[in-house]
Protein backbone atom coordinates (compact mmCIF):
# COMPACT_ATOMS: atom_id res chain seq x y z
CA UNK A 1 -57.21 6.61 -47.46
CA UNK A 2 -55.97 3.76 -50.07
CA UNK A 3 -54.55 0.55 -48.49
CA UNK A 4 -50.80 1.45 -50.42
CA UNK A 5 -50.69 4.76 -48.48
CA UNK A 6 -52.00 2.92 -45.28
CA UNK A 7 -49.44 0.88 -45.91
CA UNK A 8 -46.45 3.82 -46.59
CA UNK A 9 -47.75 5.41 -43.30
CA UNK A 10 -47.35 1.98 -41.11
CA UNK A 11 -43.99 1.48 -42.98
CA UNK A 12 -42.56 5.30 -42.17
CA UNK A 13 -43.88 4.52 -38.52
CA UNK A 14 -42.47 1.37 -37.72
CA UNK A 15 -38.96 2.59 -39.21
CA UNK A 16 -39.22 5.84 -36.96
CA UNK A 17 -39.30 3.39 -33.91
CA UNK A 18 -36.92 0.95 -34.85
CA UNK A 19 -34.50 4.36 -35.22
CA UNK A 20 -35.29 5.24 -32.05
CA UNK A 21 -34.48 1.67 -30.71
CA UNK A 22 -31.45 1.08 -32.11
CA UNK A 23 -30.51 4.95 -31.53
CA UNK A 24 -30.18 5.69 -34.86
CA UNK A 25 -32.34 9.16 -34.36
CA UNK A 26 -31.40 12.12 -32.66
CA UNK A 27 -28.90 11.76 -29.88
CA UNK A 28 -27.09 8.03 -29.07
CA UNK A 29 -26.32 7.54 -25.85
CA UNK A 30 -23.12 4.61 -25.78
CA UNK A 31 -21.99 3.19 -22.13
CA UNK A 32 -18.09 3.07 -22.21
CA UNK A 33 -16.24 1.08 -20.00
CA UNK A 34 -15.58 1.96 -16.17
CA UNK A 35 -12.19 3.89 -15.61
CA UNK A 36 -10.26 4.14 -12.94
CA UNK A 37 -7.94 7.22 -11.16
CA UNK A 38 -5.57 7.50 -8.24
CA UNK A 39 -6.64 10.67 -6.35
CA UNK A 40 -5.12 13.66 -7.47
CA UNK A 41 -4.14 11.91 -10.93
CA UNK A 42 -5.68 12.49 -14.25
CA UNK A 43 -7.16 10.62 -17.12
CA UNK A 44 -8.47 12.11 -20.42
CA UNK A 45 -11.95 11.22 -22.33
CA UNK A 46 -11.02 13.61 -24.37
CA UNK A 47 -13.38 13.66 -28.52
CA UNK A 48 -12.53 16.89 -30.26
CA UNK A 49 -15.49 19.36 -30.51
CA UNK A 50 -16.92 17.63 -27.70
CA UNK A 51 -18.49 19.02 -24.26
CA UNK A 52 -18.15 17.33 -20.96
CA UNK A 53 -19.92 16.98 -17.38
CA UNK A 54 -19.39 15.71 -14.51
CA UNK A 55 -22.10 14.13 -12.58
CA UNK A 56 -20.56 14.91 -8.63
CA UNK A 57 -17.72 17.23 -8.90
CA UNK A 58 -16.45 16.84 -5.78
CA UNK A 59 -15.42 13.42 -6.52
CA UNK A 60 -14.13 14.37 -10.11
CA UNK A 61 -13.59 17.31 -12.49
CA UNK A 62 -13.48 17.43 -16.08
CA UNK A 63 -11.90 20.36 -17.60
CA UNK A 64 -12.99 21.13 -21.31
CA UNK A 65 -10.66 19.86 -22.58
CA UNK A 66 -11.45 16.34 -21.30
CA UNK A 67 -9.35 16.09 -18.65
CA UNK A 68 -10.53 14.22 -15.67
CA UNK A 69 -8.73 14.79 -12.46
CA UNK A 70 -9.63 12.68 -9.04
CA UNK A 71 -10.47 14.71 -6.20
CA UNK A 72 -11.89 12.22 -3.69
CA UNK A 73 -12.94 8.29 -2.95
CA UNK A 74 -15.81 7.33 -5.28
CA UNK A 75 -17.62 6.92 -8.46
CA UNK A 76 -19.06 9.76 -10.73
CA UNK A 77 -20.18 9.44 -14.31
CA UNK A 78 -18.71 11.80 -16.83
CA UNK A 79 -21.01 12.54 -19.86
CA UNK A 80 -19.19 13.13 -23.23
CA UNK A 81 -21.43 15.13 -25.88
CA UNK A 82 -20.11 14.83 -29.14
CA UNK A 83 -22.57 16.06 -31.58
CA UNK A 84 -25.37 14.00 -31.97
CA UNK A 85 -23.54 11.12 -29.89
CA UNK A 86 -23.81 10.96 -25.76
CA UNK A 87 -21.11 8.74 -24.12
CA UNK A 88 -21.06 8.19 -20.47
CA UNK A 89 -18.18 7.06 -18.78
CA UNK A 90 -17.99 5.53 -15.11
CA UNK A 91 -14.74 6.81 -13.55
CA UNK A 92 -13.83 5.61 -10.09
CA UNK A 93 -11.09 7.56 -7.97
CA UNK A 94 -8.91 5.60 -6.16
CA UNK A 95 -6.58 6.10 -3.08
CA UNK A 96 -3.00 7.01 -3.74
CA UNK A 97 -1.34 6.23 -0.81
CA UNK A 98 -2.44 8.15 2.43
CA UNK A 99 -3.35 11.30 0.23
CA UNK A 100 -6.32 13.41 1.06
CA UNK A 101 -9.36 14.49 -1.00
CA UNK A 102 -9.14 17.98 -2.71
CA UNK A 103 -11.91 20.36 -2.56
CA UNK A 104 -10.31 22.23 -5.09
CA UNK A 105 -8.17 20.71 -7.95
CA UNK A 106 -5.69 22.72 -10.49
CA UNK A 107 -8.09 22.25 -13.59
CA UNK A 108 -10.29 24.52 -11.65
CA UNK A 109 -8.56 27.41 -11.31
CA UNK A 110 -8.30 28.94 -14.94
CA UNK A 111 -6.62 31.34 -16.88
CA UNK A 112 -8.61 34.56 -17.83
CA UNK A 113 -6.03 36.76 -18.69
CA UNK A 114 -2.57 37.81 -19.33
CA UNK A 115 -1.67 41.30 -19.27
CA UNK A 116 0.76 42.51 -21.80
CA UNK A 117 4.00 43.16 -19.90
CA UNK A 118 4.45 46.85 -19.28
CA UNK A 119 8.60 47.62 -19.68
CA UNK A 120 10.24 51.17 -18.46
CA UNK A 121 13.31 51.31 -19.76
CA UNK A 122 16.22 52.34 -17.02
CA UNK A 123 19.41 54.36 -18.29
CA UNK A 124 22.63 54.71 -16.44
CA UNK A 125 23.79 57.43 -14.18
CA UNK A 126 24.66 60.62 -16.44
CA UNK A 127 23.46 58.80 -19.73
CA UNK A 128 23.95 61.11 -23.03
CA UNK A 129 20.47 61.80 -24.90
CA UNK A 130 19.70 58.37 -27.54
CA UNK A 131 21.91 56.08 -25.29
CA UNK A 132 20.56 52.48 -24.89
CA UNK A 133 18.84 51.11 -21.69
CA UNK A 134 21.03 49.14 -19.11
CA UNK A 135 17.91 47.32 -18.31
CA UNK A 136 14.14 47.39 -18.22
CA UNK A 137 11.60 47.43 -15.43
CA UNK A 138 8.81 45.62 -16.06
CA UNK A 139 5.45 44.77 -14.09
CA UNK A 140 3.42 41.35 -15.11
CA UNK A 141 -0.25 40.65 -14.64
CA UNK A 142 -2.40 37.35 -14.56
CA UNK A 143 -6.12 36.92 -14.11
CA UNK A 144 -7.02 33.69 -12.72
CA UNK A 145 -10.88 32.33 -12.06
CA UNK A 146 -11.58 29.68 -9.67
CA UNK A 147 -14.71 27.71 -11.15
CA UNK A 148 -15.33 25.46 -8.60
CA UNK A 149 -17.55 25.62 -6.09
CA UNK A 150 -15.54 25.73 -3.07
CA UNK A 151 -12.94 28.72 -2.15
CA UNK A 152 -8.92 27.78 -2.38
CA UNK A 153 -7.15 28.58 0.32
CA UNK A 154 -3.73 29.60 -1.39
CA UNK A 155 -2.69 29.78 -5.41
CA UNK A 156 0.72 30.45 -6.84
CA UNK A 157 1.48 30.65 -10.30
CA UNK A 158 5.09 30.72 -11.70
CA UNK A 159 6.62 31.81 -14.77
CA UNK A 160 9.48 32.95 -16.44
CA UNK A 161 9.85 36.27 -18.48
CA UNK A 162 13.02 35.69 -20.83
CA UNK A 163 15.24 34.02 -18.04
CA UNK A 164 13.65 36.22 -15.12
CA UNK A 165 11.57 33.36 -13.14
CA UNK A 166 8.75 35.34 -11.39
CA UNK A 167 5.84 33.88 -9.20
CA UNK A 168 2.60 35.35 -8.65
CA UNK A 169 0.61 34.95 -5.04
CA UNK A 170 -2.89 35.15 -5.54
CA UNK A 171 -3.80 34.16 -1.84
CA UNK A 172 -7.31 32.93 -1.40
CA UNK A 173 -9.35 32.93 -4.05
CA UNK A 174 -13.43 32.35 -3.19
CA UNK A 175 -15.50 29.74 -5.77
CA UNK A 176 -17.18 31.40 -8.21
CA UNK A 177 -14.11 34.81 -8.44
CA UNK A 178 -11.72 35.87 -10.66
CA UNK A 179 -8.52 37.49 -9.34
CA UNK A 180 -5.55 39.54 -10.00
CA UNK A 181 -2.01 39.62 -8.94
CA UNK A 182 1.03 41.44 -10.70
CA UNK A 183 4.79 41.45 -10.36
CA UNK A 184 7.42 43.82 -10.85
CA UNK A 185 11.12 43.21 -11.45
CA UNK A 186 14.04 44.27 -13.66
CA UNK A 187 15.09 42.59 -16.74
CA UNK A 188 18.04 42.65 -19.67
CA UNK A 189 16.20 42.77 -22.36
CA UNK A 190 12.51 44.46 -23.47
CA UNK A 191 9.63 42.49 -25.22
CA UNK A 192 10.08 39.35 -23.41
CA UNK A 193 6.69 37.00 -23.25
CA UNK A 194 5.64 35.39 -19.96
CA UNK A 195 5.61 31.45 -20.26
CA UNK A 196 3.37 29.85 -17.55
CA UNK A 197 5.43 27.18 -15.68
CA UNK A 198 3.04 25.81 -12.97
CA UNK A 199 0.01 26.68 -10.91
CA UNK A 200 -0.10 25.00 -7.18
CA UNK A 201 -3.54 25.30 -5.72
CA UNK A 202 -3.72 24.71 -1.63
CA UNK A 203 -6.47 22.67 -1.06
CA UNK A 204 -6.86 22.10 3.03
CA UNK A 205 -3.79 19.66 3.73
CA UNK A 206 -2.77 19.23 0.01
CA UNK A 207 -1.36 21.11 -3.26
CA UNK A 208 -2.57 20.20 -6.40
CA UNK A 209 -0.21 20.89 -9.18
CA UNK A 210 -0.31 21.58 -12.77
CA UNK A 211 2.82 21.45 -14.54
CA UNK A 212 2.15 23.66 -17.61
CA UNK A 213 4.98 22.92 -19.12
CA UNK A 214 4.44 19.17 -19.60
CA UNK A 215 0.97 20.07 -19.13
CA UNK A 216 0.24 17.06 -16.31
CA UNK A 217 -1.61 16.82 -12.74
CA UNK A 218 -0.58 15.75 -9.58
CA UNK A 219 -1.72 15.56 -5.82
CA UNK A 220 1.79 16.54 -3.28
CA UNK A 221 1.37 17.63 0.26
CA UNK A 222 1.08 21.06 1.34
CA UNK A 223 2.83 20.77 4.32
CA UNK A 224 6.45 19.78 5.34
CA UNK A 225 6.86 15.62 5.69
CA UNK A 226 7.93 15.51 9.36
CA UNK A 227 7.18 12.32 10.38
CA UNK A 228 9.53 9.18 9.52
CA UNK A 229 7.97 6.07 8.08
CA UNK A 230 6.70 3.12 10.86
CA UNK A 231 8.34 -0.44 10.15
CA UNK A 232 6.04 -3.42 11.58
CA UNK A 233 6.19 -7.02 11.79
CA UNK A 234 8.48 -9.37 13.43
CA UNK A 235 11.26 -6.43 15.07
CA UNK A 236 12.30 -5.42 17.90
CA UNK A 237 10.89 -7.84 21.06
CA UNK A 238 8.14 -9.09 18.54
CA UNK A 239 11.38 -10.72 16.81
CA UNK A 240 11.42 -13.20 18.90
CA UNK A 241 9.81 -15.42 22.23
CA UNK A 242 11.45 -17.03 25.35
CA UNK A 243 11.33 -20.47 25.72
CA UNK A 244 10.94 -22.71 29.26
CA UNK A 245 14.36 -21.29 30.32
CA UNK A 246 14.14 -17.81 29.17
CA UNK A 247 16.26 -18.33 26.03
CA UNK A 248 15.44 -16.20 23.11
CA UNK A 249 13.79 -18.01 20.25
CA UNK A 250 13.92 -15.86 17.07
CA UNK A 251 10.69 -16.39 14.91
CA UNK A 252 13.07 -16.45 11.53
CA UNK A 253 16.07 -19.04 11.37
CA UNK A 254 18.58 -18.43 8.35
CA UNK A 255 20.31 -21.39 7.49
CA UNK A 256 24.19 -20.45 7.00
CA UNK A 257 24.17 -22.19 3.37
CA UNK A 258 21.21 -20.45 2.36
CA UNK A 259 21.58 -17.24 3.26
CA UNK A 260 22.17 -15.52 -0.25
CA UNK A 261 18.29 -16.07 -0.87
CA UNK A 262 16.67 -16.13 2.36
CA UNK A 263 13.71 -13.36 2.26
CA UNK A 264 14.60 -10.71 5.49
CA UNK A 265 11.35 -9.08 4.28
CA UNK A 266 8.54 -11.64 4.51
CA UNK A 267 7.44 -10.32 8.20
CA UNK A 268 8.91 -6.85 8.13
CA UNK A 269 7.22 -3.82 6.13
CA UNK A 270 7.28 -0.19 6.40
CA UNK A 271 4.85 2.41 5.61
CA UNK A 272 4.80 5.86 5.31
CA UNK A 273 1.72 8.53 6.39
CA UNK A 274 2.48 9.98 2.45
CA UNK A 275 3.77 7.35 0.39
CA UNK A 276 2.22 4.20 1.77
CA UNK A 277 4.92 1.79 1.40
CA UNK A 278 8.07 2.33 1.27
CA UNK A 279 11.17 0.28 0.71
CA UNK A 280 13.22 -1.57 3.13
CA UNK A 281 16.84 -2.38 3.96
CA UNK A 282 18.43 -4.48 6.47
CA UNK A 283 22.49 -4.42 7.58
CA UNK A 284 23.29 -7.66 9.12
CA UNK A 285 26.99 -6.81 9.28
CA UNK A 286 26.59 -7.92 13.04
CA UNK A 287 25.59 -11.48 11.72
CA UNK A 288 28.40 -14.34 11.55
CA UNK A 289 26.92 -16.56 9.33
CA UNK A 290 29.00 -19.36 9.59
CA UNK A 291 28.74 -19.79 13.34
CA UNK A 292 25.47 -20.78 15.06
CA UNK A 293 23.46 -18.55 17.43
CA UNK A 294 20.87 -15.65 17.72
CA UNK A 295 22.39 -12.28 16.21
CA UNK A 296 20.76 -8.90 16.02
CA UNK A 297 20.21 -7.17 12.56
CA UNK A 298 18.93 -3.44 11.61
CA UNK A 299 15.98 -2.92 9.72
CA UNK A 300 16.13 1.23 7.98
CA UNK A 301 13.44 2.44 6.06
CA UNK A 302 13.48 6.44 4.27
CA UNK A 303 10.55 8.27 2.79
CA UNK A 304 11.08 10.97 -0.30
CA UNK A 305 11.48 13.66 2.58
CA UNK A 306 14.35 11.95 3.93
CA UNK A 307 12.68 11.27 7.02
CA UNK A 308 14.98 7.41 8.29
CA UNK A 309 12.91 4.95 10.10
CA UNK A 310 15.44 2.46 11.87
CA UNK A 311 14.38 -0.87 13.85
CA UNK A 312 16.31 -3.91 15.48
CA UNK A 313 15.37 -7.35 15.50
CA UNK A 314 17.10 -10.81 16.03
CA UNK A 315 17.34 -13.74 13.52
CA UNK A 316 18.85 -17.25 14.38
CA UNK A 317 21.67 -18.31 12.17
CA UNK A 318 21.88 -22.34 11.92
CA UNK A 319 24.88 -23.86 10.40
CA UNK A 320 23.03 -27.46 9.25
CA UNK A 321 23.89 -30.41 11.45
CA UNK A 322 22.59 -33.88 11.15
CA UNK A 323 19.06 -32.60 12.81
CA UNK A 324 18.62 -30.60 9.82
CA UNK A 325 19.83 -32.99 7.28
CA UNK A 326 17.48 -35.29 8.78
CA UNK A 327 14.58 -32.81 8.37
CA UNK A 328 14.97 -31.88 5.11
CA UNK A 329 15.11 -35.59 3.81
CA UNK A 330 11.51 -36.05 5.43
CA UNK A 331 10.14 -32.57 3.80
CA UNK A 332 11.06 -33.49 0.82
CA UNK A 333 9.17 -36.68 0.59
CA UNK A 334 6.01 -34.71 2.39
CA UNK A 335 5.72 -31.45 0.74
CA UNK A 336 6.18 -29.66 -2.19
CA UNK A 337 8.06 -26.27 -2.30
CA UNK A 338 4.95 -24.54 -4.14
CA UNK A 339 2.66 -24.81 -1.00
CA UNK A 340 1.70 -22.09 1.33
CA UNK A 341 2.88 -22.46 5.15
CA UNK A 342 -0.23 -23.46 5.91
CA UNK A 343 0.29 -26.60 3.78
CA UNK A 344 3.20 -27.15 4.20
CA UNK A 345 2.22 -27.40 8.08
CA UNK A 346 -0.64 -29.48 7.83
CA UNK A 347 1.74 -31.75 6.06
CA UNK A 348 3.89 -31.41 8.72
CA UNK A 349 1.32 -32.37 11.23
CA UNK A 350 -0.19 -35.13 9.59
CA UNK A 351 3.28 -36.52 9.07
CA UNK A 352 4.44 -36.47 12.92
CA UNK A 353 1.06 -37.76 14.16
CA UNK A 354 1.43 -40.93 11.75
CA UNK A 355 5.40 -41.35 12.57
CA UNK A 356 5.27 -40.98 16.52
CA UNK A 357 3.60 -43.06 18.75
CA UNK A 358 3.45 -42.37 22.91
CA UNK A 359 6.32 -43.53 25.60
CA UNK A 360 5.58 -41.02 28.28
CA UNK A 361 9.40 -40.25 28.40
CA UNK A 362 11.55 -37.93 26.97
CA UNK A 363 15.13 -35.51 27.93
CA UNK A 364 13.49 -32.18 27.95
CA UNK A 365 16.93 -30.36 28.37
CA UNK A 366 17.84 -30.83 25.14
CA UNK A 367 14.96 -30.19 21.76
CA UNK A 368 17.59 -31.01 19.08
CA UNK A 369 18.00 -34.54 20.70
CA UNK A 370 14.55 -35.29 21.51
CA UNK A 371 13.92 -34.04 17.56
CA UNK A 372 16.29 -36.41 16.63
CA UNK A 373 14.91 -39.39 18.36
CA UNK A 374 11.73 -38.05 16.96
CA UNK A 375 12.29 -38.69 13.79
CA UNK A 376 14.97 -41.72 13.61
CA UNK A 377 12.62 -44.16 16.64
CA UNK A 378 9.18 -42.32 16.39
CA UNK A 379 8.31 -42.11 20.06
CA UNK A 380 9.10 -40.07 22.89
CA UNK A 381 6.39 -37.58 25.21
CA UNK A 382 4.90 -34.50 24.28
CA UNK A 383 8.03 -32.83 24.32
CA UNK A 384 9.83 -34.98 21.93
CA UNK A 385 6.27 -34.27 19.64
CA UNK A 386 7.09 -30.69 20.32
CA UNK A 387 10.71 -30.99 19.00
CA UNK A 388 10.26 -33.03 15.95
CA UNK A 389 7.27 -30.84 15.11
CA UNK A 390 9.70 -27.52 15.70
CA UNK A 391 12.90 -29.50 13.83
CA UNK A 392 10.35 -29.51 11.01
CA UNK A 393 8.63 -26.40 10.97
CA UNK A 394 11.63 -25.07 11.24
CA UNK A 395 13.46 -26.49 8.44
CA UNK A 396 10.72 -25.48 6.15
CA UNK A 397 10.84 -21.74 7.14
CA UNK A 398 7.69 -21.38 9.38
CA UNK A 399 8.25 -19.13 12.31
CA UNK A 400 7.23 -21.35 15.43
CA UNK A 401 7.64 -21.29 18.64
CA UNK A 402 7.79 -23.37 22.04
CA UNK A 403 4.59 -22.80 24.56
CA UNK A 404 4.32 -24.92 28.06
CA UNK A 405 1.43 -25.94 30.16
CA UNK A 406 1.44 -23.60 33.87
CA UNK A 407 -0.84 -24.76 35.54
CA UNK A 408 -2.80 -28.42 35.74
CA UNK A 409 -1.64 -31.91 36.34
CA UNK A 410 1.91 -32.88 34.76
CA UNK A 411 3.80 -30.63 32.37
CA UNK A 412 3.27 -30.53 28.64
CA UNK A 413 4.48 -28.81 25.77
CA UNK A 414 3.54 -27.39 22.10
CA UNK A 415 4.05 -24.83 19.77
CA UNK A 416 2.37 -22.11 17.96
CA UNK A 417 3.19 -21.63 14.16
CA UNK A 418 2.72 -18.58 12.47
CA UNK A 419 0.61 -19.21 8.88
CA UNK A 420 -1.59 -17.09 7.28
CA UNK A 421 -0.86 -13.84 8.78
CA UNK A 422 -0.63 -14.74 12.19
CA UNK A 423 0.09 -16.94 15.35
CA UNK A 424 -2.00 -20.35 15.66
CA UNK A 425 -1.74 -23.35 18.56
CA UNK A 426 0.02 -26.49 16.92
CA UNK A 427 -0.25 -29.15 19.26
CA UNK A 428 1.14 -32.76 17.77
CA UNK A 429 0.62 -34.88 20.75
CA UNK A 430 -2.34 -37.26 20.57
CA UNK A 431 -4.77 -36.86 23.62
CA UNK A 432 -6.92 -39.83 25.30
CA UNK A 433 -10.00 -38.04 25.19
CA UNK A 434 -9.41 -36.84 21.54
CA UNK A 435 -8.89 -34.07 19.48
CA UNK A 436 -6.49 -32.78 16.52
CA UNK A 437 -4.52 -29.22 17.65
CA UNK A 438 -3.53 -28.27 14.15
CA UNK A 439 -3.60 -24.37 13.61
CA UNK A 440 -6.00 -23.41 16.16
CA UNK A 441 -6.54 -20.55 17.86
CA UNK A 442 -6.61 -18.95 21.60
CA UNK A 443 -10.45 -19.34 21.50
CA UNK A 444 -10.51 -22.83 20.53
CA UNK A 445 -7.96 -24.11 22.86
CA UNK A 446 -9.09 -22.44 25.89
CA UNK A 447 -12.58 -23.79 25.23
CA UNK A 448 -11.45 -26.52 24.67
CA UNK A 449 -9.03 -26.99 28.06
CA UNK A 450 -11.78 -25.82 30.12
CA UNK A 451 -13.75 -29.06 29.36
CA UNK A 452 -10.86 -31.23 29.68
CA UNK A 453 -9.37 -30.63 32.39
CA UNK A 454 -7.23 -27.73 32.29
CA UNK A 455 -5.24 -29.53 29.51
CA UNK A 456 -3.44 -26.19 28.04
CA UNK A 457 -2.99 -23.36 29.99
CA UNK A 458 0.16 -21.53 29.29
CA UNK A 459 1.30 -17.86 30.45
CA UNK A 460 -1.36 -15.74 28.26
CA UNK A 461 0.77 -12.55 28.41
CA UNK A 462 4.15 -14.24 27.92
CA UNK A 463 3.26 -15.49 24.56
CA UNK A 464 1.72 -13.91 21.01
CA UNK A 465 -1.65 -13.55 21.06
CA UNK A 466 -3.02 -15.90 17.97
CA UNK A 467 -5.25 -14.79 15.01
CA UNK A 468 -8.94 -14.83 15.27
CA UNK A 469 -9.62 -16.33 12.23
CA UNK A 470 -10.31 -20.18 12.67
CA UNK A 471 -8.24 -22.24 10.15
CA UNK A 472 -9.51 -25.60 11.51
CA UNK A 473 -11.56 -27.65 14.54
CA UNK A 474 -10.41 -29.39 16.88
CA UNK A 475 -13.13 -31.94 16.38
C-alpha cells in the first residue's frame, strides 16, 4: 500500500471516530433537562414524527402523541425518538395535594372505534304514505382499548349527538382488551355525528379525566368528599395557658391600634384530606377592640365539596397603656422589624439580662407593675425578670407565656416563648451557679434542674410541651 493511501485510510478512520464522539453518526442521544408533574397532571415532550417511551409506566405514561401524564411519586425517563436524534427526558411526578397514585390513567384507555350511528326513522300515529319523521331512533357505538397493563375498574365516556348528550358505561375493562358499549335514544333530527366530550377512568380511589373537548388531564376523586377540612394551631384550649391564678393567657395579643394588620393566621391553618390547604376565615364580631380583655373569635374553613370546618379560640385585645409605650421605645432601639422571633427574642434576652440586676423582691400580684419597674429601675426578683421579659415579648408579637416553679426551695418564675415552630423555656433571671435559659427546651432544663437542685420544676401536664429541636445551651 502507498504511504498517501495509508494516509487516506488513517484520515477516513480517525474522522469515523470523532463522528461517533461528537454523535455526529447514526443516532444522537441529547439529555434534556429534568421536568417536573403534579400527579394526575400532564406535560407534553411532544417533536412531530416522533415516537415515545416510557421507562416505568406506572410512575408515568406517554401517549403518542407526547403527552406525559403522572400516575404516581417518582422519577422515570421518557425517551423521545425523532429520526436519527434520541432525547431523554427525566420527568419527576409530584404530589398534588393528598391525591392518590393511578394504576390506570385516561391516556390509556383509547379510542378504536366509532360506529356510524344507525337512525330508524319514527312516524306519527296514522301517518299518510311519504309523510316526514317526527323523530329518529338511533343506537351509538364506541370501541375503547385499555393499553395499560393493569385492568380499570369503571370507564364512562360522554358525548353529545346533535344536542342529545348520551354517556356510554363500559364497566371494567381488563389491561390488554378492547370493549364495546352502545346507546340508544330518540332524536329530532337524522345524520347527527357523535362528538366525544370526556372519558373518566376509575382507578381504585380516583377518576382520571380527559376533557376531550379542551383536550386536558386531570386527577378528581372517585368518591363523594365527606369529610370537612381539620384547622390546627393555636384554637380552641391550645389558644391559650393559665397563669399562677388560673387566668387565661391567650398566646396572641392584638393591640387595639393595630388591629387592621395584625396576622389572625400566623398559628392557625387548615387542611383538607383532598385539597391540602385550604383557606381560612375568622369572625371576630365578638371582639371589642377598643376595650381590654381576652375575647373569643371563630376560625371557619370550607373545602370545594362544601364540607365547613369551624373552630374557637381566644385572642387578648390590649388597648396600649404606658407599659406598652414603654416597651416599644426599648424594641425599637434593640431590634429591627426584619428579624425572625427568634431574633428578635434573643435580643430581647440579652437586653433584660444587661438592664436588670437582682433585689430578691418584687409584688407578684400585679406583672404589668413589676414590668414597669422592670424597665424604668432595672431590678426586682425573678418575677419582675419574668414580667419585663413578657412586657417585651409581648409587645413584639411573640406568643409567651408565664410558667412557675412547684416544687423545691422558694418560688420562681419564667416563661416559655414560642419561636421557630414551637414552645421553648425562656428564663431571664441570672442564677448563682450559672447558666443562660434562652430558648431551651424540656430536655435541657430538666437536666439541667436535676443537677442543681431542683431549680425548675413546673406542672409538666399543665403547660405546652416544648420543641425537641435545641436552639441553644445552657452552658
Amino acid at each position: 500500500m502507498k504511504t498517501g493511501k495509508l494516509r487516506k485510510g488513517l484520515c477516513k478512520g480517525v474522522l469515523f471516530i470523532l463522528l461517533l464522539l461528537l454523535g455526529l453518526w447514526g443516532a444522537s442521544p441529547v439529555a434534556a433537562a429534568t421536568k417536573a408533574v403534579k400527579l394526575g397532571e400532564t406535560i407534553s415532550v411532544a417533536k412531530k414524527g416522533a415516537k415515545y417511551k416510557s421507562s416505568d409506566t406506572s410512575i408515568a405514561y406517554v401517549s403518542d402523541k407526547g403527552v406525559v401524564t403522572g400516575k404516581n411519586i417518582g422519577q422515570v425517563t421518557i425517551t423521545v425518538k425523532n429520526g436519527e436524534t434520541v432525547t431523554k427526558h427525566t420527568v419527576s411526578v409530584e404530589a398534588s395535594g393528598k391525591k392518590k397514585k393511578m394504576t390506570v390513567c385516561a391516556d390509556e384507555i383509547q379510542v378504536q372505534e366509532i360506529k356510524k350511528i344507525d337512525y330508524t326513522p319514527v312516524y306519527g300515529e296514522g301517518a299518510p304514505e311519504g309523510a316526514q319523521p317526527i323523530s329518529y331512533n338511533f343506537k351509538a357505538a364506541v370501541t375503547l382499548k385499555n393499553v395499560s397493563s393493569a385492568a380499570a375498574k369503571k370507564v364512562e365516556l360522554r358525548g353529545k349527538i346533535g344536542k342529545e348528550i348520551v354517556a356510554f358505561n363500559f364497566g371494567k375493562i381488563k389491561a390488554g382488551i378492547s370493549k364495546t358499549a352502545t346507546v340508544k335514544g330518540e332524536i329530532k333530527k337524522a345524520d347527527q355525528e357523535l362528538v366525544l366530550r370526556a372519558l373518566d377512568v376509575y382507578s381504585g380511589e380516583m377518576l382520571a379525566r380527559h376533557n376531550m373537548v379542551k383536550d386536558t388531564y386531570s386527577l378528581l376523586y372517585g368518591t363523594e368528599d365527606k369529610t370537612k377540612p381539620v384547622i390546627s394551631g393555636f384554637i380552641g384550649e391550645n389558644s391559650y395557658n393559665t397563669d399562677s391564678q388560673g387566668r387565661k393567657m391567650p398566646y396572641r395579643i392584638v393591640y387595639s391600634n393595630e388591629k387592621d394588620k395584625f396576622d389572625f393566621f400566623k398559628y392557625v391553618s387548615a387542611t383538607d384530606d383532598r385539597e391540602g390547604k385550604v383557606e381560612l376565615t375568622v369572625d371576630t364580631s365578638k371582639v371589642n377592640f377598643k376595650k381590654t380583655g381576652n375575647y373569643r373569635i371563630t376560625y371557619k374553613a370550607k373545602d370545594k365539596a362544601g364540607n365547613v370546618a369551624k373552630e374557637k379560640a381566644y385572642i387578648g385585645v390590649r388597648v396600649p397603656n404606658t407599659l406598652d409605650k414603654m416597651s416599644a421605645d426599648v424594641l425599637d432601639s434593640i431590634i429591627k422589624p426584619s428579624w425572625s422571633d427568634k431574633q428578635k427574642a434573643v435580643a430581647i434576652y440579652n437586653f433584660t439580662r444587661r438592664h436588670m440586676s437582682y433585689s430578691g423582691t418584687s409584688d407578684k400580684t400585679n406583672w404589668e407593675k413589676e414590668a414597669r419597674r422592670g424597665l424604668n429601675y432595672g431590678t426586682g426578683d425573678c418575677f419582675t425578670y419574668y414580667a419585663t421579659a413578657r412586657a417585651l415579648l409581648t409587645r413584639a408579637g411573640i406568643p409567651n407565656i408565664e410558667v412557675n416553679r412547684v416544687r423545691g426551695v422558694g418560688r420562681h418564675w419564667w416563661n416559655m416563648a414560642y419561636v421557630a415552630g414551637g414552645f421553648y423555656h425562656y428564663d431571664v433571671c441570672p442564677r448563682g451557679r450559672g447558666g443562660k435559659f434562652c430558648l431551651v427546651t424540656d430536655d435541657q432544663l430538666k437536666s439541667y434542674s436535676r443537677t442543681h437542685g431542683n431549680s425548675h420544676i413546673w406542672a409538666y401536664d399543665k403547660k405546652p410541651k416544648s420543641a425537641t429541636k435545641k436552639l441553644s445551651s445552657i452552658f
